[in-house]
Protein backbone atom coordinates (compact mmCIF):
# COMPACT_ATOMS: atom_id res chain seq x y z
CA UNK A 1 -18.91 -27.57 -13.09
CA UNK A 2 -15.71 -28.93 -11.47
CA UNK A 3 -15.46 -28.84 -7.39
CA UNK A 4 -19.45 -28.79 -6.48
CA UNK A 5 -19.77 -28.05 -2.81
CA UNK A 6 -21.32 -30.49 -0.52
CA UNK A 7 -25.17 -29.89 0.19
CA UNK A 8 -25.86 -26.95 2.38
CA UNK A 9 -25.94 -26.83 5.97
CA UNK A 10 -28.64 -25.84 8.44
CA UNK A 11 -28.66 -23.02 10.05
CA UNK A 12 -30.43 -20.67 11.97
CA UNK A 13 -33.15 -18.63 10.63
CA UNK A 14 -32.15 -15.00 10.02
CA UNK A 15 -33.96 -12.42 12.34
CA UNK A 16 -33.41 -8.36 13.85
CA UNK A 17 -30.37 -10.13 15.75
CA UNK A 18 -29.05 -12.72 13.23
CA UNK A 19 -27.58 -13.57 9.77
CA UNK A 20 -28.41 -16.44 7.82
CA UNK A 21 -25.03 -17.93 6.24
CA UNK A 22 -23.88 -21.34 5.68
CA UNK A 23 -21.16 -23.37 6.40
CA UNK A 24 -20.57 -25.28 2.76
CA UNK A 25 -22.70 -23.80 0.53
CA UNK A 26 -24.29 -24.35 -3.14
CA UNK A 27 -22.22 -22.53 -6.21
CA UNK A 28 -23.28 -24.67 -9.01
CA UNK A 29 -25.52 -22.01 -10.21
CA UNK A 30 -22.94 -20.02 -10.84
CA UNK A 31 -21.72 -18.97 -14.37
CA UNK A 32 -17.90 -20.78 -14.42
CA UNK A 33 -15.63 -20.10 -17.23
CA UNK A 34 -16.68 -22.21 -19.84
CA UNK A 35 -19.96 -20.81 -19.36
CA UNK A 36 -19.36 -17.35 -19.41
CA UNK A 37 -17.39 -18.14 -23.18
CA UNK A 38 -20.22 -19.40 -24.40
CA UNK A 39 -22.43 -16.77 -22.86
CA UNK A 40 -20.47 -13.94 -24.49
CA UNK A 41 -19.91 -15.98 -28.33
CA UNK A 42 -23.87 -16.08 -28.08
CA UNK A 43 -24.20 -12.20 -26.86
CA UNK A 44 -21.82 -11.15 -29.11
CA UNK A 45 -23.81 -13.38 -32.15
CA UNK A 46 -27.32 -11.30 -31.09
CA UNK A 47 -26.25 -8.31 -30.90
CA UNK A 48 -25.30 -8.15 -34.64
CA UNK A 49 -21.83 -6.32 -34.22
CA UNK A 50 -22.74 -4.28 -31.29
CA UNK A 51 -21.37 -6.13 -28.39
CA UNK A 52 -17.67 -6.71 -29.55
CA UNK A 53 -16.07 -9.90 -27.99
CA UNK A 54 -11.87 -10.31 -27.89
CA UNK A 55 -9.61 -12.01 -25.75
CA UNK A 56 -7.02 -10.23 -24.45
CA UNK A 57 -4.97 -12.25 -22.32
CA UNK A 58 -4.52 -15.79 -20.68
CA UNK A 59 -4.58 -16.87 -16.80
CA UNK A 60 -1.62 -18.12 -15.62
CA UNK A 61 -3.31 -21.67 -15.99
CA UNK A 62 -4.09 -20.64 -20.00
CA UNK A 63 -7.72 -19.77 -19.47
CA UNK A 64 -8.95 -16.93 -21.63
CA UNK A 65 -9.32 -13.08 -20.34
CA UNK A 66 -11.86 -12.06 -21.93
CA UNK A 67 -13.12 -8.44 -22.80
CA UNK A 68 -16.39 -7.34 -23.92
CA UNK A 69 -17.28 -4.30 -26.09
CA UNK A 70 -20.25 -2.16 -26.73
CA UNK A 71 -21.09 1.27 -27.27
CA UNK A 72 -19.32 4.34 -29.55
CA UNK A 73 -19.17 7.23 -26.99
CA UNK A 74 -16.41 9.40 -25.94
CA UNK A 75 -16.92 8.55 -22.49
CA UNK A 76 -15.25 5.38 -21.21
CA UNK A 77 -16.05 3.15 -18.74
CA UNK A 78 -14.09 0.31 -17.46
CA UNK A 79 -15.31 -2.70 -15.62
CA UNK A 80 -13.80 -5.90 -14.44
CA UNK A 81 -15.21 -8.26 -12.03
CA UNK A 82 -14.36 -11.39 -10.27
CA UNK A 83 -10.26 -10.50 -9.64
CA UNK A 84 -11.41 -12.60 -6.50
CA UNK A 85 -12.19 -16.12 -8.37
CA UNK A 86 -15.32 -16.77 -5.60
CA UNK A 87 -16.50 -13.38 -5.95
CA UNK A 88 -19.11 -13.94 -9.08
CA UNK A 89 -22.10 -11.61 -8.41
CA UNK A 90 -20.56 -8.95 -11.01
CA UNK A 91 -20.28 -11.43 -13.44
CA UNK A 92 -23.79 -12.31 -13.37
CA UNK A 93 -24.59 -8.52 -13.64
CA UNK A 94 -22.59 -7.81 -16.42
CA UNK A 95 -23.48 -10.39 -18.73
CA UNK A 96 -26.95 -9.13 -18.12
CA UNK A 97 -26.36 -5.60 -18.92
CA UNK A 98 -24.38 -6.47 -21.98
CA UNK A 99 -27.08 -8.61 -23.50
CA UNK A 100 -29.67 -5.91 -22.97
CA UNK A 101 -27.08 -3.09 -24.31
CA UNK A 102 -26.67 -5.16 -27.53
CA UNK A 103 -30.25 -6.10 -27.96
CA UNK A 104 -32.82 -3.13 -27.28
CA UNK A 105 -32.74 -0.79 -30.16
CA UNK A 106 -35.24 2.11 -28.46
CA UNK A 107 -34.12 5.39 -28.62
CA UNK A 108 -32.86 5.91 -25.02
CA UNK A 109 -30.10 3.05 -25.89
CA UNK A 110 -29.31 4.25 -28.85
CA UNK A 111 -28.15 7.53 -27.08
CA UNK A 112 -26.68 6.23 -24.15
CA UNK A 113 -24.53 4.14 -26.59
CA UNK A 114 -23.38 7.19 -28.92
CA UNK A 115 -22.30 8.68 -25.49
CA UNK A 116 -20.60 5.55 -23.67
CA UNK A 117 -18.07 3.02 -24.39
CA UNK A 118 -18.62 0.55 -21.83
CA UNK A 119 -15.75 -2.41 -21.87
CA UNK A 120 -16.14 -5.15 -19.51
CA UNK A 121 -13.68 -7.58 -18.22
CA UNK A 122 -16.32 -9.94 -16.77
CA UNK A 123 -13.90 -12.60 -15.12
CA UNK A 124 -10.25 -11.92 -14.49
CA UNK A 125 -9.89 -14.75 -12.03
CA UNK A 126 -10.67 -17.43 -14.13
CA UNK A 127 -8.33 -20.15 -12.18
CA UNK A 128 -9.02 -19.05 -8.53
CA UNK A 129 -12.62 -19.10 -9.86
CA UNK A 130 -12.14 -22.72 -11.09
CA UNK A 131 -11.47 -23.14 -7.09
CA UNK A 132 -13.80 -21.02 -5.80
CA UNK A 133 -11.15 -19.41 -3.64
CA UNK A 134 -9.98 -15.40 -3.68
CA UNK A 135 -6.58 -15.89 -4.50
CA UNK A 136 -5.13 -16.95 -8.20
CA UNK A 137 -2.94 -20.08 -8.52
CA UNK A 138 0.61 -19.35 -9.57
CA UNK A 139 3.84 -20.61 -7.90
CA UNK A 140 6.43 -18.72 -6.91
CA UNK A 141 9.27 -20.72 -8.99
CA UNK A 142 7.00 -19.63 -12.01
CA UNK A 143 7.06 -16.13 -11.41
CA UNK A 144 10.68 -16.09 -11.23
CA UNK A 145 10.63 -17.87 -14.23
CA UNK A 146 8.46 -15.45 -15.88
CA UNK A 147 10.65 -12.79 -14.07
CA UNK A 148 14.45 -14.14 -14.18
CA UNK A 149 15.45 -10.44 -12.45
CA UNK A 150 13.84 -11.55 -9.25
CA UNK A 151 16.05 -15.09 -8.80
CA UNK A 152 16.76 -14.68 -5.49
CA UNK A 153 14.88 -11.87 -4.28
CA UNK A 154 11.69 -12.17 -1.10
CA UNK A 155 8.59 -13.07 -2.19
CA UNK A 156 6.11 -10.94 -3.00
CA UNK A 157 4.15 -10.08 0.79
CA UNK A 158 0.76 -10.88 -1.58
CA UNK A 159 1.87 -14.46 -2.77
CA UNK A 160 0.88 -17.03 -0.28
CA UNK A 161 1.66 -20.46 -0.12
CA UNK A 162 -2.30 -21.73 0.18
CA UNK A 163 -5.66 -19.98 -0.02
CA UNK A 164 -9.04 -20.53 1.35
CA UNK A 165 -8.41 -24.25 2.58
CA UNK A 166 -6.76 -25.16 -0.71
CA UNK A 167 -3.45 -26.13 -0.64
CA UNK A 168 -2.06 -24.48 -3.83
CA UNK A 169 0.36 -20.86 -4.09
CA UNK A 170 -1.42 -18.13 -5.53
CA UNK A 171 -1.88 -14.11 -5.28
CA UNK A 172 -4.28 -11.66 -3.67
CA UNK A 173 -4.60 -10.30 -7.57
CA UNK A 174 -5.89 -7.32 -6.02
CA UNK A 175 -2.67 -6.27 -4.98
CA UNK A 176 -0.52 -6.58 -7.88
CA UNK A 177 -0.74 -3.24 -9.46
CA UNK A 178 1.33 -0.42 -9.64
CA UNK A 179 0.29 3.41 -10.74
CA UNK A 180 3.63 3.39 -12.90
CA UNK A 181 1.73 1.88 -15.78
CA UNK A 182 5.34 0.77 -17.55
CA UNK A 183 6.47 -0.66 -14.42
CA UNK A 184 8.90 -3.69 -14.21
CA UNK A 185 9.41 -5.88 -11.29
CA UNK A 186 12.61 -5.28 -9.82
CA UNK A 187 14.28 -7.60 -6.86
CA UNK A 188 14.74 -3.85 -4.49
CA UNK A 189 11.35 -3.81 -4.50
CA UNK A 190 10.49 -6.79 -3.00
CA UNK A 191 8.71 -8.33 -0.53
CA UNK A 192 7.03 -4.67 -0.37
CA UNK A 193 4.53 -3.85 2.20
CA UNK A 194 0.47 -3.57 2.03
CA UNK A 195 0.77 0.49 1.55
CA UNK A 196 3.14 -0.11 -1.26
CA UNK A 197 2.31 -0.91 -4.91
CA UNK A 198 2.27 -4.00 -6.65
CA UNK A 199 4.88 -5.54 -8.97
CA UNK A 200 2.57 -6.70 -12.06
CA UNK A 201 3.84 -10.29 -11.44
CA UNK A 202 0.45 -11.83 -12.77
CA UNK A 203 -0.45 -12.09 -16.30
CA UNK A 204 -4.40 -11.36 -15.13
CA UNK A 205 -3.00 -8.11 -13.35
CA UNK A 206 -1.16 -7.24 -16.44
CA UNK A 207 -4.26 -8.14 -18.75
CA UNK A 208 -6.39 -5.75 -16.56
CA UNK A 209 -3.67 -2.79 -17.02
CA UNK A 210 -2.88 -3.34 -20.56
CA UNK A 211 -6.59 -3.21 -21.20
CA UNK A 212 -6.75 0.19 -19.58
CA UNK A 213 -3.70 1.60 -21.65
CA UNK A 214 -5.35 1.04 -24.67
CA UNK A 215 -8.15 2.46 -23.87
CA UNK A 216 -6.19 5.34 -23.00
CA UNK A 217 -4.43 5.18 -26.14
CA UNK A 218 -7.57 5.22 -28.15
CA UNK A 219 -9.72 7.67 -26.15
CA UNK A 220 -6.69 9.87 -24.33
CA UNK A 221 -8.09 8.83 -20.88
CA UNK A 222 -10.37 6.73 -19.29
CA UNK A 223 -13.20 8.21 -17.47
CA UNK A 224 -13.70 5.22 -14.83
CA UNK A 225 -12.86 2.34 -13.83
CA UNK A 226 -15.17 -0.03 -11.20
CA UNK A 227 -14.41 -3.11 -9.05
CA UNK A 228 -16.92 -5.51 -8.55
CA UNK A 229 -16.38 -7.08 -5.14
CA UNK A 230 -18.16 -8.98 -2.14
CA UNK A 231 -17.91 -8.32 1.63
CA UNK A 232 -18.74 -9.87 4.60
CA UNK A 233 -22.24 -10.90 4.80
CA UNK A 234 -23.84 -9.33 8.41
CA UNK A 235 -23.32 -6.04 7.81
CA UNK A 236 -26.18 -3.71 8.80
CA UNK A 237 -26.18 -0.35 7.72
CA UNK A 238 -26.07 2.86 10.24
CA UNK A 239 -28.84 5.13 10.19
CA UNK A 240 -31.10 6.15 6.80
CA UNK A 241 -34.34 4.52 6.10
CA UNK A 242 -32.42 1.00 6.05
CA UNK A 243 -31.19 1.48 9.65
CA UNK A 244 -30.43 -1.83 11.38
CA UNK A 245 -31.33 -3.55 7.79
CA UNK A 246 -28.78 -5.99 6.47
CA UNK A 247 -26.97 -3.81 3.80
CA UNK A 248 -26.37 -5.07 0.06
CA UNK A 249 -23.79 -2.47 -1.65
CA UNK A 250 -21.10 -1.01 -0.10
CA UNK A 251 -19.49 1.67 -2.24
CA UNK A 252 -15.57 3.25 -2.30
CA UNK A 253 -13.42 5.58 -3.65
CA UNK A 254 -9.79 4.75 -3.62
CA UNK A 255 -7.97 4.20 0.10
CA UNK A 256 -4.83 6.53 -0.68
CA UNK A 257 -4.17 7.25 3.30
CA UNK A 258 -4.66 10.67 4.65
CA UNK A 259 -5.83 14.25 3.50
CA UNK A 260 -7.52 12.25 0.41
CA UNK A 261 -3.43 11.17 -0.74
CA UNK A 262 -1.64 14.12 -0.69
CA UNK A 263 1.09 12.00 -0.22
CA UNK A 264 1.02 11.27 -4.04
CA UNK A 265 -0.09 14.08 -5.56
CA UNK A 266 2.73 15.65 -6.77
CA UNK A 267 4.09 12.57 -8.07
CA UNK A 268 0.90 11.62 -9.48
CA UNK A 269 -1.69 15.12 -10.15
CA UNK A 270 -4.37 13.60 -11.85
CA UNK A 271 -5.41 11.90 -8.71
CA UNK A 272 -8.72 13.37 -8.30
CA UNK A 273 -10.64 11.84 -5.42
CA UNK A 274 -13.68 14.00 -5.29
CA UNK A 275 -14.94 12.92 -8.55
CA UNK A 276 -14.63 9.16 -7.51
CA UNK A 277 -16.85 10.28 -4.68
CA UNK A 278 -19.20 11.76 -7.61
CA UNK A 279 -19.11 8.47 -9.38
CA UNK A 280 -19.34 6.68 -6.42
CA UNK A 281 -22.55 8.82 -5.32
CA UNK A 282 -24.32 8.13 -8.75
CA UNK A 283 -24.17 4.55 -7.76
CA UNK A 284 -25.87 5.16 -4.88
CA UNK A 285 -28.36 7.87 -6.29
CA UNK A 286 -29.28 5.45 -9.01
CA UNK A 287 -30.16 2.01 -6.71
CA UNK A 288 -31.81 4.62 -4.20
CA UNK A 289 -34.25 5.80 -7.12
CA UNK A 290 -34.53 2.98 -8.76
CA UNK A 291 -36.47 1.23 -5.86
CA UNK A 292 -38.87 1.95 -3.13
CA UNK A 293 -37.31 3.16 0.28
CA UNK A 294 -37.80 0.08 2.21
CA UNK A 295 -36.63 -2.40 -0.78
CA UNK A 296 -33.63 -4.60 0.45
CA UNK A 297 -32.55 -3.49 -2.96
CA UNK A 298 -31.97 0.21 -1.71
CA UNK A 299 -29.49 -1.37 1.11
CA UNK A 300 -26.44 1.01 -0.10
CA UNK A 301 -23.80 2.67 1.41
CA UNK A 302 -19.71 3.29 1.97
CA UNK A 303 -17.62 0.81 2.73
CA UNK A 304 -14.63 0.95 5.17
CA UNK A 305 -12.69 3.97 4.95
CA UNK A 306 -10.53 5.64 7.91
CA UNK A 307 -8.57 8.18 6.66
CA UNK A 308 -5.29 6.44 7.20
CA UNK A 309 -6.18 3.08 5.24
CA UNK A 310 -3.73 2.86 2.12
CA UNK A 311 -3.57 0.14 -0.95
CA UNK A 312 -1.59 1.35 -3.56
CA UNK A 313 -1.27 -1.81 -4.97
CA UNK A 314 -5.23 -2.29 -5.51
CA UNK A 315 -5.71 -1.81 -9.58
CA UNK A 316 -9.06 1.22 -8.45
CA UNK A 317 -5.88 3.20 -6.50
CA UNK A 318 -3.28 2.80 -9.36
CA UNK A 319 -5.97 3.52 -12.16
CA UNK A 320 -7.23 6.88 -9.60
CA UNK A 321 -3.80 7.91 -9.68
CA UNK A 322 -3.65 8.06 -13.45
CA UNK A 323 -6.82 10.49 -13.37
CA UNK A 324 -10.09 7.82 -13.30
CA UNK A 325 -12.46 8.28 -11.04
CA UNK A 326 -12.52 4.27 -9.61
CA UNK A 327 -15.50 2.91 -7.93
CA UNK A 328 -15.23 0.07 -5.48
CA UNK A 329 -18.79 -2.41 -5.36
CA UNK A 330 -18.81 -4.25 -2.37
CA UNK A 331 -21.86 -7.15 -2.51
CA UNK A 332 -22.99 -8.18 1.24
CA UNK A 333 -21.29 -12.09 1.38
CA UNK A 334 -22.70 -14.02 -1.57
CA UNK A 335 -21.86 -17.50 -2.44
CA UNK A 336 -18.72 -18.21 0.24
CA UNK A 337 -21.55 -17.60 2.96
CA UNK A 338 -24.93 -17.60 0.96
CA UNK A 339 -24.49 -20.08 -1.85
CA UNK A 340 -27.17 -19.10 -4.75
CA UNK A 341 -29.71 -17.48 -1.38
CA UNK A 342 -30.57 -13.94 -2.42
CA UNK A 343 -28.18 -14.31 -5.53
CA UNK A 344 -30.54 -12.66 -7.71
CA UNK A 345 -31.51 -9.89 -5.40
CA UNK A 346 -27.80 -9.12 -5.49
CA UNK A 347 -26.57 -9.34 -8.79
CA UNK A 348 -29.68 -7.15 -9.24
CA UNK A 349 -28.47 -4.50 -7.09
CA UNK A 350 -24.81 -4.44 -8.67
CA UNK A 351 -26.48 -4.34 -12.27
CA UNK A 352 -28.84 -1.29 -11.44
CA UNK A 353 -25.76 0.09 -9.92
CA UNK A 354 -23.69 0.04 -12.99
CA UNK A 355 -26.59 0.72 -15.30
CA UNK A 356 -26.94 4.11 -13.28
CA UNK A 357 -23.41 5.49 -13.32
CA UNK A 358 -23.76 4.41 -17.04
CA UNK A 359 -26.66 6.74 -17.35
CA UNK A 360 -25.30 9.35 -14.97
CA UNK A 361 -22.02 9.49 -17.43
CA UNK A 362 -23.91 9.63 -20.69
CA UNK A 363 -26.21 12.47 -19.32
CA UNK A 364 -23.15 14.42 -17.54
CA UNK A 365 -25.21 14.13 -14.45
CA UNK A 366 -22.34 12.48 -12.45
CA UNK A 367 -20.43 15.62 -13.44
CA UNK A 368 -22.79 18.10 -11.44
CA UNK A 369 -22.85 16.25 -8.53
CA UNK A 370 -21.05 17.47 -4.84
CA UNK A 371 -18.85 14.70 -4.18
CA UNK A 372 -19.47 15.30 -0.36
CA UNK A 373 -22.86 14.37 -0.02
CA UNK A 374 -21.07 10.79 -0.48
CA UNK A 375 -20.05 11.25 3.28
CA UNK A 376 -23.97 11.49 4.04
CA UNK A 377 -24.15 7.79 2.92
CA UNK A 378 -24.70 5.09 5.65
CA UNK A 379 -21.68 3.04 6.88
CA UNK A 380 -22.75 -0.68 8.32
CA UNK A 381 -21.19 -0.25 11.77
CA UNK A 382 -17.52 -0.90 10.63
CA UNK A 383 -16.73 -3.33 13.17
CA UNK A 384 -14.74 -5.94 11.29
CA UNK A 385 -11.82 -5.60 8.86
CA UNK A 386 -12.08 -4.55 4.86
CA UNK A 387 -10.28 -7.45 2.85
CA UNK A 388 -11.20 -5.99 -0.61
């Protein structure tokens, strides 16, 4: 794998007071892009037909977007991972879950997958993950050449000229989308602000929304869409029977600014934010039960939230305002501050997490929840800034 990290470092060892990171650490374990083709050609080849593999885009560097398939259910569920190339634990998870979808034949899969359609989009980041740095790697001369209109016009406030100590332009992917689904960049619109939508000016942000359109197409909606993300890795959550313990999900709904986005509601009525909470909640309800109380594993609750925090332009708030209820996964640090240390603890946690809200959607159990007992979730203290 191209750009091995240098050995890791010492550090400390982690106690009540501390966290255990490292300054340079391992990612060689890692599944990189070549891999994960491989991985889903030979997932795809087991499964006998059931896990359907397609490309359905390119990077900006010509790397494959890749999608993967599986189920027959009314119900659709839509999850990408990795739109943050260092950010790999959701990978991991989902090539997991798909090879156990499109291998166990019992009866309780075979329901769950008349009920589901679960499509995965397992690394949208291919180039920034070829890096392992957040941000894509596109230069601005090449949007404009992709987008003549904007000759001329700001940059984009998401397009930087370097990225995690690498000096190449790229975007925060994760704010290039815009709830107008048709939208076209136009020159007005730019440089835009952080509350503002996106301009689509990435062909991996344009992948991710074209995927969702035909699933809307087919289906007539999409029932949810979910990020799969890391954090920061010393946060401790705040009360519950993990108080003071380092946490290991962090869950969301979609940051819309005050009184839950009335601000776009008549513009956009679908938005439905309580039943993000209730998908949101399942998550948690599902890693809670899944493992004793005092498991690291059962480290879950919300992520940063004050009311008045707004990202239109993050793909879970432009999806939420076309009616999906949009989950946000936040992984405690991981391989930027961990390397491979506790790697499968985590990608453990984000796999039972989506294999619940699978469940949960397939029994109509995320349907009958109250989407305020989400509030009754532990926070992890709050004290630093979100950068999802």
């Amino acid at each position: 794998m191209a750009g091995i990290a240098a050995p890791v470092q010492a550090a400390p060892p982690e106690g009540p007071g501390q966290c255990k990171t490292f300054d340079d650490p391992q990612w060689s374990g890692w599944t990189d892009h070549a891999e994960l083709g491989k991985a889903l050609r030979d997932i795809e080849s087991t499964s006998a037909g059931r896990v359907r593999v397609q490309q359905v885009g390119a990077s900006k560097q010509g790397r494959e977007l890749w999608s993967a398939r599986v189920g027959t259910g009314p119900r659709v569920l839509m999850v990408q991972s990795a739109i943050h190339g260092n950010e790999r634990t959701g990978t991991e998870a989902l090539l997991g879950i798909l090879k156990d979808l499109g291998t166990s034949r019992d009866a309780a899969t075979e329901q769950l997958l008349s009920s589901i359609t679960l499509v995965a989009l397992p690394m949208v980041n291919p180039d920034g993950g070829e890096l392992n740095r957040r941000m894509n790697v596109v230069p601005w001369d090449q949007v404009v050449a992709d987008h003549p209109q904007l000759a001329g016009a700001p940059t984009a406030w998401y397009h930087s000229p370097n990225g995690d100590g690498i000096d190449q332009p790229g975007f925060d992917l994760n704010r290039d989308f815009n709830p107008d689904l048709d939208y076209v960049p136009r020159p007005e619109d730019l440089p835009g602000r952080q509350v503002d939508a996106g301009f689509f000016l990435s062909p991996e942000s344009r992948t991710i929304r074209d995927t969702y359109l035909a699933l809307r197409a087919e289906f007539g909606a999409v029932d949810a869409v979910v990020d799969l993300h890391h954090m920061g890795p010393c946060g401790r959550t705040t009360g519950g029977p993990q108080d003071g313990k380092l946490i290991s999900v962090a869950l969301d709904y979609p940051p819309l600014g005050v009184n839950d986005g009335a601000a776009y509601q008549e513009q956009y009525p679908l938005l439905d934010q309580d039943k993000s909470r209730r998908y949101a909640l399942s998550v948690a309800r599902g890693i809670q039960a899944a493992y004793g109380s005092q498991s690291p594993l059962v480290g879950v609750g919300r992520y940063l939230h004050p009311q008045e925090r707004e990202y239109a332009g993050q793909g879970r708030s432009a999806f939420a305002l076309n009616g999906s209820a949009t989950v946000l996964f936040e992984v405690r640090g991981q391989q930027d501050d961990l390397g491979q240390k506790q790697k499968g603890m985590l990608i453990q946690s984000v796999r039972t997490g989506v294999e619940s809200l699978i469940a949960a959607m397939a029994s109509g159990e995320v349907d009958r929840l109250n989407g305020d007992e989400f509030f009754a979730l532990p926070d992890y203290g709050w004290d630093t800034t979100a950068t999802d």
